[in-house]
C-alpha atoms as a PDB file:
ATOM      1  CA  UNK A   1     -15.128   8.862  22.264  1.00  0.00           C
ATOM      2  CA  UNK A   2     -14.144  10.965  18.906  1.00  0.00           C
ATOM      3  CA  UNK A   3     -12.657   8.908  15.741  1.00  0.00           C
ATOM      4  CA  UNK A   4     -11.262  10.866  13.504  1.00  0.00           C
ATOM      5  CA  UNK A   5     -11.221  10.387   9.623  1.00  0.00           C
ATOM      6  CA  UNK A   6      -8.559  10.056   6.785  1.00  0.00           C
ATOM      7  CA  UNK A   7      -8.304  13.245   4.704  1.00  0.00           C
ATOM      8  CA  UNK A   8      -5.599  11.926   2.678  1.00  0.00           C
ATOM      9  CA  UNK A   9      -5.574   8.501   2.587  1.00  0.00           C
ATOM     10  CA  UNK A  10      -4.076   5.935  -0.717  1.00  0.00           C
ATOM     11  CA  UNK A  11      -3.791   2.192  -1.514  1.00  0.00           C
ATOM     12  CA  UNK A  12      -0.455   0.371  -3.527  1.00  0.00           C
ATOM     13  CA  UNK A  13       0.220  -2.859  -4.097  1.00  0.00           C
ATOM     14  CA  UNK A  14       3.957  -3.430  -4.831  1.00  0.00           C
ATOM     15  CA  UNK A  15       4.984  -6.791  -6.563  1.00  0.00           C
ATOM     16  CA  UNK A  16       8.686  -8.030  -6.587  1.00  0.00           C
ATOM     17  CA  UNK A  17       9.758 -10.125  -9.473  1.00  0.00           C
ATOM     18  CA  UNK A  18      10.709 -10.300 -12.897  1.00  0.00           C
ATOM     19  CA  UNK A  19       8.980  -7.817 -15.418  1.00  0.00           C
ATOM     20  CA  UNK A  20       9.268  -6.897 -18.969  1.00  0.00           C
ATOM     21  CA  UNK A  21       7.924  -3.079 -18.051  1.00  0.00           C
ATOM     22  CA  UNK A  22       6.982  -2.156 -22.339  1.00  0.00           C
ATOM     23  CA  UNK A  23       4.422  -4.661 -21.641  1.00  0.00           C
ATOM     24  CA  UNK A  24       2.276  -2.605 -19.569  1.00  0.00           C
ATOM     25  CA  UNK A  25       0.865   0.148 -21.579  1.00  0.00           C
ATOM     26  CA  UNK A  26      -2.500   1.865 -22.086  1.00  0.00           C
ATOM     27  CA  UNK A  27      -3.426  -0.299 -25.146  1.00  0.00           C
ATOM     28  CA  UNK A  28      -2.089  -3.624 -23.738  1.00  0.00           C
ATOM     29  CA  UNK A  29      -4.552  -3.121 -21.142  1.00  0.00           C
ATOM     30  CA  UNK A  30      -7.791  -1.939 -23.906  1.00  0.00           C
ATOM     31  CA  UNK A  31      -6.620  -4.853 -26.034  1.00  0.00           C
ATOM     32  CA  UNK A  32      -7.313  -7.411 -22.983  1.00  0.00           C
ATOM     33  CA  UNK A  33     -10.312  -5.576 -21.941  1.00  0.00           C
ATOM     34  CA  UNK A  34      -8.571  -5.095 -18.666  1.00  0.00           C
ATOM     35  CA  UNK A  35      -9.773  -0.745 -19.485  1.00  0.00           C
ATOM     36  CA  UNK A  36     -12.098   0.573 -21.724  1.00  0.00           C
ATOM     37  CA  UNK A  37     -10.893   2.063 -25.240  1.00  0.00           C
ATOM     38  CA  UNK A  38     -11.447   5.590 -23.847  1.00  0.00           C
ATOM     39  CA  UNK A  39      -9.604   5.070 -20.831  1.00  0.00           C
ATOM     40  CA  UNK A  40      -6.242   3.753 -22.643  1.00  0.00           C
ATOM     41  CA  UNK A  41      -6.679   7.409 -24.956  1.00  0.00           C
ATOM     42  CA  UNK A  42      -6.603   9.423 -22.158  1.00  0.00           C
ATOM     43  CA  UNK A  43      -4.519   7.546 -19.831  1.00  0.00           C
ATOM     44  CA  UNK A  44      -1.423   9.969 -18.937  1.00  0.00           C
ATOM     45  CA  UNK A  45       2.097   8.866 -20.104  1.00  0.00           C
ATOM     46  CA  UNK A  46       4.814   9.750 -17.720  1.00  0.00           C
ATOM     47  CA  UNK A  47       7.646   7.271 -19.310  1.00  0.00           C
ATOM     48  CA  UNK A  48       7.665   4.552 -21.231  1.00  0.00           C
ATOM     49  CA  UNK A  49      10.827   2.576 -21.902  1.00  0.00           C
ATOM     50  CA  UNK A  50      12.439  -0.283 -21.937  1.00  0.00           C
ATOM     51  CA  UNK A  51      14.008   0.169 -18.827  1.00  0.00           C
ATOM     52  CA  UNK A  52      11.056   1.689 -16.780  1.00  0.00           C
ATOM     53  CA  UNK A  53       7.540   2.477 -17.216  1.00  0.00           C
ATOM     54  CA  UNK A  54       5.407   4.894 -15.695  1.00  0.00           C
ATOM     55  CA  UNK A  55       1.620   5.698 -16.366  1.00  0.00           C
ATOM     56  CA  UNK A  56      -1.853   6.992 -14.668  1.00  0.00           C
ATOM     57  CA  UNK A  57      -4.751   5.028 -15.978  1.00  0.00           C
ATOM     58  CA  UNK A  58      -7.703   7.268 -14.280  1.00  0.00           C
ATOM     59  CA  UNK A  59      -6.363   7.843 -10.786  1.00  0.00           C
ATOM     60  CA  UNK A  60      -4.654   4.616 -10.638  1.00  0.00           C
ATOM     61  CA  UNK A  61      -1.159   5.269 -11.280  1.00  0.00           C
ATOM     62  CA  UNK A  62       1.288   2.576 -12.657  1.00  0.00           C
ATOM     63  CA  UNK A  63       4.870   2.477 -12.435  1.00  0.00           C
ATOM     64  CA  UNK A  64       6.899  -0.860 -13.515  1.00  0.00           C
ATOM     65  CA  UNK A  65      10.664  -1.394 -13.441  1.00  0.00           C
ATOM     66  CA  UNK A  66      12.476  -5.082 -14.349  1.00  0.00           C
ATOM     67  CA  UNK A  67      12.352  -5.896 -10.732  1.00  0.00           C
ATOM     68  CA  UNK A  68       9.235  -3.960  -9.077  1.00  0.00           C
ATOM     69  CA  UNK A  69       5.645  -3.710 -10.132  1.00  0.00           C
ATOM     70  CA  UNK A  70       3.975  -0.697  -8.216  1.00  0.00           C
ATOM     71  CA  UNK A  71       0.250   0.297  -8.933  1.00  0.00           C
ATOM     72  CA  UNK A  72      -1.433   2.881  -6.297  1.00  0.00           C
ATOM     73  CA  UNK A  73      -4.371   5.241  -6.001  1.00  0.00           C
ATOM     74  CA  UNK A  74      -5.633   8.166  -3.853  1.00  0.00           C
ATOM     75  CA  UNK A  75      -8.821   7.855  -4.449  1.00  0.00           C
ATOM     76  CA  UNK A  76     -10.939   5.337  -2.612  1.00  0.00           C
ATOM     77  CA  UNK A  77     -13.399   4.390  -5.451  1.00  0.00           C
ATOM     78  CA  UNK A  78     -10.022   3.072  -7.254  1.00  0.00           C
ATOM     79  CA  UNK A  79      -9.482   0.914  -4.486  1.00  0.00           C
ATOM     80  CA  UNK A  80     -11.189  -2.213  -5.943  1.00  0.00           C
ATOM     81  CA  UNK A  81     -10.488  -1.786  -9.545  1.00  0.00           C
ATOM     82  CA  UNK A  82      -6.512  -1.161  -8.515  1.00  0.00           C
ATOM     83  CA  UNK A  83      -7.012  -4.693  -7.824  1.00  0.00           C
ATOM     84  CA  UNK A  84      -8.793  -6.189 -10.259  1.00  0.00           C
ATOM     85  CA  UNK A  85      -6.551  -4.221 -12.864  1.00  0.00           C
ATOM     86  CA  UNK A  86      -3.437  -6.413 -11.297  1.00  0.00           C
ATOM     87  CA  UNK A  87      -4.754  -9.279 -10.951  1.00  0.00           C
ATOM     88  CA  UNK A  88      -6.351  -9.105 -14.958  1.00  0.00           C
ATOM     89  CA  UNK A  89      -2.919  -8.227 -15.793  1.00  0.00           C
ATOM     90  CA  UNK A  90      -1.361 -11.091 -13.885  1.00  0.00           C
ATOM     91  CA  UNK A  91      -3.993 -13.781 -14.946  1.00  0.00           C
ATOM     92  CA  UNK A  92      -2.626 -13.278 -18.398  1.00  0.00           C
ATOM     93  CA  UNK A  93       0.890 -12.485 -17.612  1.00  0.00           C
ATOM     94  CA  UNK A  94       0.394 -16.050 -15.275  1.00  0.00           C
ATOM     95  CA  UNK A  95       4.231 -16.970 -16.318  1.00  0.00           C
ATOM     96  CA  UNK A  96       5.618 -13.745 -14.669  1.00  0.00           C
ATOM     97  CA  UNK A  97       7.624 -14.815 -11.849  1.00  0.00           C
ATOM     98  CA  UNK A  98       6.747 -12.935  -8.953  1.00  0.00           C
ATOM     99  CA  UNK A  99       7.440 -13.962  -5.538  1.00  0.00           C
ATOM    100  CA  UNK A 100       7.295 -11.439  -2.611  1.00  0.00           C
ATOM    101  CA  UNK A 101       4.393  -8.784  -2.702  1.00  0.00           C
ATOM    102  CA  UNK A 102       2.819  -5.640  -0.017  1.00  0.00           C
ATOM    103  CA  UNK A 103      -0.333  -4.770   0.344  1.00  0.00           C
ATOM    104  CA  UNK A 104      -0.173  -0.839   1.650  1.00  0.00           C
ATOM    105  CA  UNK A 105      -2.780   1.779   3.063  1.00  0.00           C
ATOM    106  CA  UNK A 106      -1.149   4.970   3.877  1.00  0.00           C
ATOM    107  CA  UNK A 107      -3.363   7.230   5.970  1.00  0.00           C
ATOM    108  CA  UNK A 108      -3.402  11.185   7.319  1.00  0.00           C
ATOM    109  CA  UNK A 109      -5.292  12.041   9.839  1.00  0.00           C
ATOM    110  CA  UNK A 110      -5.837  15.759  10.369  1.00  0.00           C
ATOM    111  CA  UNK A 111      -6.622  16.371  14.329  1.00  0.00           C
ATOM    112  CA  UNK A 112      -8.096  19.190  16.210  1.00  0.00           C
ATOM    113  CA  UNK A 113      -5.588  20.360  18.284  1.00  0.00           C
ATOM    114  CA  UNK A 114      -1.900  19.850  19.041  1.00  0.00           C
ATOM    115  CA  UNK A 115      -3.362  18.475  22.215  1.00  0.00           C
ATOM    116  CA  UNK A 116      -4.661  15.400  20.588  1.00  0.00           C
ATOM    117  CA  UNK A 117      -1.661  15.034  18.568  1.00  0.00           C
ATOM    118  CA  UNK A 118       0.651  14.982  21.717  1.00  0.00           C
ATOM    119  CA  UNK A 119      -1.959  12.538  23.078  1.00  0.00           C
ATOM    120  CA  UNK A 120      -1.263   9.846  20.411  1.00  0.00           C
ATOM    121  CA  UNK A 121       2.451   9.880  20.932  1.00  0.00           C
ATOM    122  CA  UNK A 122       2.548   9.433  24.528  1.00  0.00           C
ATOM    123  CA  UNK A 123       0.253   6.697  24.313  1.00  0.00           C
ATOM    124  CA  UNK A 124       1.861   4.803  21.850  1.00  0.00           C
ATOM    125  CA  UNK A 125       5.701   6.018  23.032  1.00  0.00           C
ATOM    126  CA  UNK A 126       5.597   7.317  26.574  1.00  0.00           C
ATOM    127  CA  UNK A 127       7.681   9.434  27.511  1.00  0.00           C
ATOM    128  CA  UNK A 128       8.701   9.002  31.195  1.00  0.00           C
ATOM    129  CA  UNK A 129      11.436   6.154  30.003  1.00  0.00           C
ATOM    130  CA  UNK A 130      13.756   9.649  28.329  1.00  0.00           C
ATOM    131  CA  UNK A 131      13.362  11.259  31.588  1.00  0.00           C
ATOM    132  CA  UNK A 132      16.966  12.256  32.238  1.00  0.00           C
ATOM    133  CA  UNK A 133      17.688  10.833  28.940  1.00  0.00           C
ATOM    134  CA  UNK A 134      16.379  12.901  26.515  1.00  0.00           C
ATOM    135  CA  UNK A 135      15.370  17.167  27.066  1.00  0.00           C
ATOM    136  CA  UNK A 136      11.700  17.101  25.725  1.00  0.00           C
ATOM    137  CA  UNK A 137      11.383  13.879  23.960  1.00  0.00           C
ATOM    138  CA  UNK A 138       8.915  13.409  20.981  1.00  0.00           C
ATOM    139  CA  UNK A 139       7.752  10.439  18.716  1.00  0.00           C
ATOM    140  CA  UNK A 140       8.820  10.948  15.073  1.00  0.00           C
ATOM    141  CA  UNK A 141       8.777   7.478  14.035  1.00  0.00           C
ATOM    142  CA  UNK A 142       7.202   4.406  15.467  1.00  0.00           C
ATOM    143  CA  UNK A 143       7.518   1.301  13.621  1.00  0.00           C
ATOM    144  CA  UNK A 144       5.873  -1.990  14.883  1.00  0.00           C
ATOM    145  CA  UNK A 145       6.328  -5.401  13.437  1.00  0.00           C
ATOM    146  CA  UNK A 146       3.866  -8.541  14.369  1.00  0.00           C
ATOM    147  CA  UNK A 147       3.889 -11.675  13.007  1.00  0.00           C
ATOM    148  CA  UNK A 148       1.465 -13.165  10.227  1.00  0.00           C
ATOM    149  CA  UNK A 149      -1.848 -14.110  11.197  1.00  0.00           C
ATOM    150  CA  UNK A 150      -2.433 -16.931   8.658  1.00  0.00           C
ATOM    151  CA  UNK A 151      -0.328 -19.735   7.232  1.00  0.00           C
ATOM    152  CA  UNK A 152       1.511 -17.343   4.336  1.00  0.00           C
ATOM    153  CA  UNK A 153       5.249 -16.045   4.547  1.00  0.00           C
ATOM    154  CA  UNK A 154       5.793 -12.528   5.568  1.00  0.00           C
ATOM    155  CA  UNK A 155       4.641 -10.213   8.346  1.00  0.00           C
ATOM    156  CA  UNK A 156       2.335  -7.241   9.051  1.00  0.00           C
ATOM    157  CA  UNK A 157       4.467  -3.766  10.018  1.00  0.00           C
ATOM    158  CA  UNK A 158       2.586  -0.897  10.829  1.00  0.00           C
ATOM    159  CA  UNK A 159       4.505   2.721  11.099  1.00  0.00           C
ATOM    160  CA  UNK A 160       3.062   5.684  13.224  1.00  0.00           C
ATOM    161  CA  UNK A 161       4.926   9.298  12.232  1.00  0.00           C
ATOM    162  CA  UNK A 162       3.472  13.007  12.545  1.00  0.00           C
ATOM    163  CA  UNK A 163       2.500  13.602   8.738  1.00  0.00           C
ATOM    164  CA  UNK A 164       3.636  16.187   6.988  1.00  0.00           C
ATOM    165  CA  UNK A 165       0.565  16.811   4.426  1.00  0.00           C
ATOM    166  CA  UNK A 166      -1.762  17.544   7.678  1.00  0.00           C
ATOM    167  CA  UNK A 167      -1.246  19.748  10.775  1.00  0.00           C
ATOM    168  CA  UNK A 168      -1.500  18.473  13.377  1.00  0.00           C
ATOM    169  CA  UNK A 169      -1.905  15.557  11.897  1.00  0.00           C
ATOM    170  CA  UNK A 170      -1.109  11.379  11.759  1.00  0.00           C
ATOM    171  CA  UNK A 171       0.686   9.173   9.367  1.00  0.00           C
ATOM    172  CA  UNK A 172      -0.214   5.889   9.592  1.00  0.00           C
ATOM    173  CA  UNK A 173       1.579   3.524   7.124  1.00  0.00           C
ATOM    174  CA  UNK A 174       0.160  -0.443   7.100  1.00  0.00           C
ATOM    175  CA  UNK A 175       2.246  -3.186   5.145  1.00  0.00           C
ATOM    176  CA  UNK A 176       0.992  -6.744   4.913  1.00  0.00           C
ATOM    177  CA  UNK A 177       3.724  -8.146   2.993  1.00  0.00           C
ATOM    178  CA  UNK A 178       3.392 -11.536   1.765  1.00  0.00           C
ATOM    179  CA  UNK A 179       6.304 -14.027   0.340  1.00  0.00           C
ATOM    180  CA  UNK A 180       6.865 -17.509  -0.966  1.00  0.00           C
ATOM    181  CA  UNK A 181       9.034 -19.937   0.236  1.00  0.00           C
ATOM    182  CA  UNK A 182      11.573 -21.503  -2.259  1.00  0.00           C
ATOM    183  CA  UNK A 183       9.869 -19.651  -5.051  1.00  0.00           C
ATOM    184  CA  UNK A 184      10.956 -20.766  -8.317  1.00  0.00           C
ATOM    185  CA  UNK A 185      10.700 -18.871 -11.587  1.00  0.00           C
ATOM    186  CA  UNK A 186       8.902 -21.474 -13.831  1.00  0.00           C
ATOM    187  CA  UNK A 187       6.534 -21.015 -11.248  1.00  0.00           C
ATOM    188  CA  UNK A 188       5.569 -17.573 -12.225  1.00  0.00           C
ATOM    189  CA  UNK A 189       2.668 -15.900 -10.314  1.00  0.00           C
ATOM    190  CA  UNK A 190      -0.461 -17.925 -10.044  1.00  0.00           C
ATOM    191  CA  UNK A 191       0.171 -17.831  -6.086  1.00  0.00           C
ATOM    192  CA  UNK A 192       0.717 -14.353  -5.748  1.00  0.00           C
ATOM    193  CA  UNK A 193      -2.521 -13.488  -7.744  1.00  0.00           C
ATOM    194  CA  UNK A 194      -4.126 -16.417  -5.128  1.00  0.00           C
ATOM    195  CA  UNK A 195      -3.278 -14.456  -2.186  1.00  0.00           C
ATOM    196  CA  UNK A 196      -4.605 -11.030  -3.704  1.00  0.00           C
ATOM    197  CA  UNK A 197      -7.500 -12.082  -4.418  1.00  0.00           C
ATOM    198  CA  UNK A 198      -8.344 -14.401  -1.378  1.00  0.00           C
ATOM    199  CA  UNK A 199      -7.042 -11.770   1.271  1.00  0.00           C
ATOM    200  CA  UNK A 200      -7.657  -8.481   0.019  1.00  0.00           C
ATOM    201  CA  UNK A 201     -10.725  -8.126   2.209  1.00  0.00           C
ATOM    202  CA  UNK A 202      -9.190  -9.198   5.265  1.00  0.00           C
ATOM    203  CA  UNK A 203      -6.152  -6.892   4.284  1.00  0.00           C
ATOM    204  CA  UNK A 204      -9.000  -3.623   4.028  1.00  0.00           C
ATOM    205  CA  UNK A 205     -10.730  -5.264   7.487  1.00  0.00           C
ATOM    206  CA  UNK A 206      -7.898  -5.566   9.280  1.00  0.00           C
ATOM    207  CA  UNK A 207      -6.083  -2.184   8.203  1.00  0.00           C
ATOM    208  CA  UNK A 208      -9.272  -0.054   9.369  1.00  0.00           C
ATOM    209  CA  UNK A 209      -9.822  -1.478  12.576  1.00  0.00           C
ATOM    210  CA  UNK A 210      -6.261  -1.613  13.305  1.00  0.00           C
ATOM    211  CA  UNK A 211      -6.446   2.310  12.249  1.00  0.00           C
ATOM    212  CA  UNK A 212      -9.730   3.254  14.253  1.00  0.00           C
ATOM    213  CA  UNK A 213      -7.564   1.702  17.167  1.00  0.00           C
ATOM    214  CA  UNK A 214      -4.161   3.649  16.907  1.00  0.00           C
ATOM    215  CA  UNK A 215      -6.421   6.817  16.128  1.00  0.00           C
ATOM    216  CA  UNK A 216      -9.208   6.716  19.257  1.00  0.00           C
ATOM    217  CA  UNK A 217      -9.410   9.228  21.576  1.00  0.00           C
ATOM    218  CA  UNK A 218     -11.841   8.423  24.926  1.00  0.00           C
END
């Protein structure tokens, strides 16, 4: 049994509420100690504005609009301080309201042949059910919802394509979105920052294995 490995592979965590985007700049962060001093003066400034804000702090990069907070990473030793950056940010900013957020791992697998590539979409969409329907009939996007595990709003959608960064490859896209029922502004985002911290591990544990699944070959 062979089990392939990421060669691109990236973590985000999207937040959806109500931002003031000028807020989040390099020296915000240095002044709260959420970064070191030497990080915030060589952070890279895409945009910063009013409107929208958009910056790379080491490889995490940052982008903030008045209704979306976005902060992602390619790099897997960002993983953990991607968090901890949000949730420093959002222990101060604690009257932000933010109700709905997604937890995301996207993942490329590169494999060794076009055989094994075929393989994975006719397991997971066969395709005797196009005979006569369809003239050679190939997955291009497979999207799968289930429902959530625990007691929290929201669901767990994972989306199978053929990536196009690795040939033959595997994209494998996992959301575990999260939302609050009858969320109310006052309440800003002491729940949100709850449910990142609590389930973060069990959002990395369950995204591998449910990756090392979709991706094994006997």
């Amino acid at each position: 049994m062979t089990q392939p490995k990421p060669e691109i592979e990236g973590i985000s965590v999207v937040l959806l509420g109500a931002f003031n985007p000028s807020v989040f700049q390099p020296a915000w962060f240095a002044l709260h100690n959420l970064i070191r001093p030497e990080e915030a003066e060589s952070s890279q400034i895409d945009v910063i504005h009013s409107e929208v804000i958009s910056i790379s702090i080491g490889s995490i990069k940052l982008q903030v609009t008045h209704d979306r907070y976005s902060a992602s990473t390619i790099d897997p030793s960002g993983y953990e301080p991607l968090r901890d950056l949000t949730l420093g940010a959002f222990r101060i900013l604690h009257h932000t309201p933010i109700d709905r957020m997604g937890l995301n791992w996207d993942l490329h697998f590169r494999l060794a042949s076009e055989g094994l590539w075929h393989d994975v979409g006719d397991r997971l969409a066969p395709k005797e059910l196009w005979a006569g329907i369809l003239e050679k009939p190939g997955m291009r996007t497979l999207t799968i919802e289930g429902v959530r595990p625990d007691s929290h709003a929201g669901y767990i959608r994972i989306r199978v394509e053929p990536s196009i960064k690795v040939h033959p490859g595997i994209y494998i896209n996992i959301n575990d979105h999260y939302g609050i029922k009858d969320h109310k502004p006052e309440q800003g985002c002491d729940t949100i920052m709850n449910i990142l911290n609590s389930n973060w591990s069990t959002f990395m544990g369950h995204s591998q294995k449910a990756a090392s699944l979709l991706m094994r070959f006997n």
